[in-house]
C-alpha atoms as a PDB file:
ATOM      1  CA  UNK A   1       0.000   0.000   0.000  1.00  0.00           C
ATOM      2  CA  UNK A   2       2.558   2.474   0.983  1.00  0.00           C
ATOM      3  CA  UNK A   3       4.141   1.580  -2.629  1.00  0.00           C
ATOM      4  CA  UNK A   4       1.354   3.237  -4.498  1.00  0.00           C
ATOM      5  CA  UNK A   5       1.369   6.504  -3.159  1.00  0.00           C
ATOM      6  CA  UNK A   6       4.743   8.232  -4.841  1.00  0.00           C
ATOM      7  CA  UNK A   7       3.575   6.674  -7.755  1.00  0.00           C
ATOM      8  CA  UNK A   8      -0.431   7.884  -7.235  1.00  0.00           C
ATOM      9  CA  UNK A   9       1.371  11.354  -6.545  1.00  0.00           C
ATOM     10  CA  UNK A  10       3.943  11.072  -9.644  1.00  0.00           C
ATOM     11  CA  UNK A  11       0.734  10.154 -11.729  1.00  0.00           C
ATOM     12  CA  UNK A  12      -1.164  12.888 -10.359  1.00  0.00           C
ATOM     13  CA  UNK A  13       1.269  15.430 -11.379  1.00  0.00           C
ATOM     14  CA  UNK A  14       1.808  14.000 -14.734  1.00  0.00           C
ATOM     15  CA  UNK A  15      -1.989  14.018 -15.132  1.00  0.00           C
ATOM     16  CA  UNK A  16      -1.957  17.838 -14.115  1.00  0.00           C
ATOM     17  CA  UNK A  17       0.640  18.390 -16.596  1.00  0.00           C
ATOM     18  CA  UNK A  18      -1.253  17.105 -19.641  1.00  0.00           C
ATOM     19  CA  UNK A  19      -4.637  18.734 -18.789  1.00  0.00           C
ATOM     20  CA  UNK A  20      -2.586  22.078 -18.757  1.00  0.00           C
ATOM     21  CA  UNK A  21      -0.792  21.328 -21.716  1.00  0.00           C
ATOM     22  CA  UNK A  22      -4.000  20.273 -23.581  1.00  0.00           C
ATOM     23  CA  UNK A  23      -5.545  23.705 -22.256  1.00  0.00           C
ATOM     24  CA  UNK A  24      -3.051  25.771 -23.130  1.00  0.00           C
ATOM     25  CA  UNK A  25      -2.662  24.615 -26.859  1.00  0.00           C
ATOM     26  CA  UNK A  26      -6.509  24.339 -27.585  1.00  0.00           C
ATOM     27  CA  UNK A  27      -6.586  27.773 -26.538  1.00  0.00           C
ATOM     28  CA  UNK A  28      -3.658  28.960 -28.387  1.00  0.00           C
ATOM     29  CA  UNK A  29      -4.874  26.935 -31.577  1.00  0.00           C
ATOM     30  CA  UNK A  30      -8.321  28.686 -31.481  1.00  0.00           C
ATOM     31  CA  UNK A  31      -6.631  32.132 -31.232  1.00  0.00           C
ATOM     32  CA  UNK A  32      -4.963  30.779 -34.050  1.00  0.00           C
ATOM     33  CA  UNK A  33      -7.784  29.896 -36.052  1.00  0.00           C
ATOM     34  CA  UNK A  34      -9.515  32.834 -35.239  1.00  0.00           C
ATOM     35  CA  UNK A  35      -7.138  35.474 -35.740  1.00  0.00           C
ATOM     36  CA  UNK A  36      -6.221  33.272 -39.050  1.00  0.00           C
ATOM     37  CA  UNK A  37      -9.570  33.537 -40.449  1.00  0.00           C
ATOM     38  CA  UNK A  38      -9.942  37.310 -39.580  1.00  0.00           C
ATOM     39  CA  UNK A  39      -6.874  37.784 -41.337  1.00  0.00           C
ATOM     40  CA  UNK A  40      -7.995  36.036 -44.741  1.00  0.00           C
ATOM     41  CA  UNK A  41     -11.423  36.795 -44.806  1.00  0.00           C
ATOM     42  CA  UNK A  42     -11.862  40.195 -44.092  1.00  0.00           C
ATOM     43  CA  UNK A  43     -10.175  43.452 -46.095  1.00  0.00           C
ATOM     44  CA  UNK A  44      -8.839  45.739 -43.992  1.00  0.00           C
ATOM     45  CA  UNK A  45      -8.546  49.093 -45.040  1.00  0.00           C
ATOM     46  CA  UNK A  46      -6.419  50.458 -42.283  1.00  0.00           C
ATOM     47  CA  UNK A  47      -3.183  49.084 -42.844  1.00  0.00           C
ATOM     48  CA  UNK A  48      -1.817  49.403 -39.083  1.00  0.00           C
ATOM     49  CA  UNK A  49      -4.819  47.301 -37.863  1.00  0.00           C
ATOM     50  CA  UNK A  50      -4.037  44.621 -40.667  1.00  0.00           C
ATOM     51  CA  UNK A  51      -0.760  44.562 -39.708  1.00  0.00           C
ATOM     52  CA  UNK A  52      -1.418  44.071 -36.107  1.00  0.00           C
ATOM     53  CA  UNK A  53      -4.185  40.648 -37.212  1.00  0.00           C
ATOM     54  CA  UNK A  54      -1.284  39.474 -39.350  1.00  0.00           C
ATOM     55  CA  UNK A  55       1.044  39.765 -36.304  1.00  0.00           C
ATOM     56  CA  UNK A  56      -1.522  38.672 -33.738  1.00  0.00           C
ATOM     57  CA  UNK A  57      -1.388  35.067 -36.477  1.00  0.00           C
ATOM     58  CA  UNK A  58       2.260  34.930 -36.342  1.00  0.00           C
ATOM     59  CA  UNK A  59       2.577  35.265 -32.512  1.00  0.00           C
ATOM     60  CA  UNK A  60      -0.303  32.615 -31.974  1.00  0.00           C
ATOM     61  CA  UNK A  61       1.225  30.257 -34.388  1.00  0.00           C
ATOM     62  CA  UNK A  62       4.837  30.203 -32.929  1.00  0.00           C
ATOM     63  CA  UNK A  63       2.582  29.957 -29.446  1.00  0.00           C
ATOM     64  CA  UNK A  64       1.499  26.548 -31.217  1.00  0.00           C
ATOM     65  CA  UNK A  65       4.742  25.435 -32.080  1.00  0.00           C
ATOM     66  CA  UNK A  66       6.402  26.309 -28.462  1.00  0.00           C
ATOM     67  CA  UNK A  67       3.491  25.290 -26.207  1.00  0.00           C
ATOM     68  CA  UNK A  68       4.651  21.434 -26.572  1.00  0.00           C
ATOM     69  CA  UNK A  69       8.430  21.917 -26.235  1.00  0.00           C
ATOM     70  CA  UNK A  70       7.577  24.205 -22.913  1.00  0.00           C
ATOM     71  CA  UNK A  71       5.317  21.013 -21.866  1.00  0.00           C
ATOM     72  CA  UNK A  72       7.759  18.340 -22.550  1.00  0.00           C
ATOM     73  CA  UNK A  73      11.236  18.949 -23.491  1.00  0.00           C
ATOM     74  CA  UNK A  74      11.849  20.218 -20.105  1.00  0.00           C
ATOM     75  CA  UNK A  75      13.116  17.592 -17.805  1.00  0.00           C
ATOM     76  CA  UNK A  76      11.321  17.032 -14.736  1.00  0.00           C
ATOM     77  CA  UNK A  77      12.582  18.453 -11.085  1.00  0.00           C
ATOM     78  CA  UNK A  78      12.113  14.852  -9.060  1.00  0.00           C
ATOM     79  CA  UNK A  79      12.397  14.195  -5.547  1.00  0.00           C
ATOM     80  CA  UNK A  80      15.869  13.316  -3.934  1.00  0.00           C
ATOM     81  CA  UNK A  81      14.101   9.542  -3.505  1.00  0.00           C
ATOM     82  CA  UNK A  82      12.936   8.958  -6.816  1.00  0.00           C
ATOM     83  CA  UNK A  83      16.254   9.485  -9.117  1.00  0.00           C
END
């Protein structure tokens, strides 16, 4: 019984870590999508308010492409006990 629990606890954490992760990249791929199809569909006249959708796409799709390396490249910080 006492087995389970750094496990239960190492789970928990890695459970927390993907709902975040799946959070934060739905929300940055629908800010994608959005600002994306704002961009494309509609003709701005004022140029400095295009320019600002256009960089509002750019910024959310290198958000995309980060969001998973933040998540997971990083090596984990574990407890003195479980190296």
């Amino acid at each position: 019984m006492s087995d389970e629990n750094p496990k239960s606890g190492l789970l928990l954490r890695r459970r927390s870590k993907v709902i975040g992760f799946i959070i934060a990249e739905a929300s940055a791929i629908g800010l994608l999508f959005l600002a994306g199809s704002f961009a494309v569909s509609s003709r701005l006249t004022d140029s400095t308010l295009a320019f600002s959708v256009n960089i509002l796409t750019i910024a959310a799709a290198v958000a995309v492409a980060i969001i998973p390396i933040a998540f997971f490249a990083v090596a984990p910080i574990l407890p003195r006990g479980e190296r």
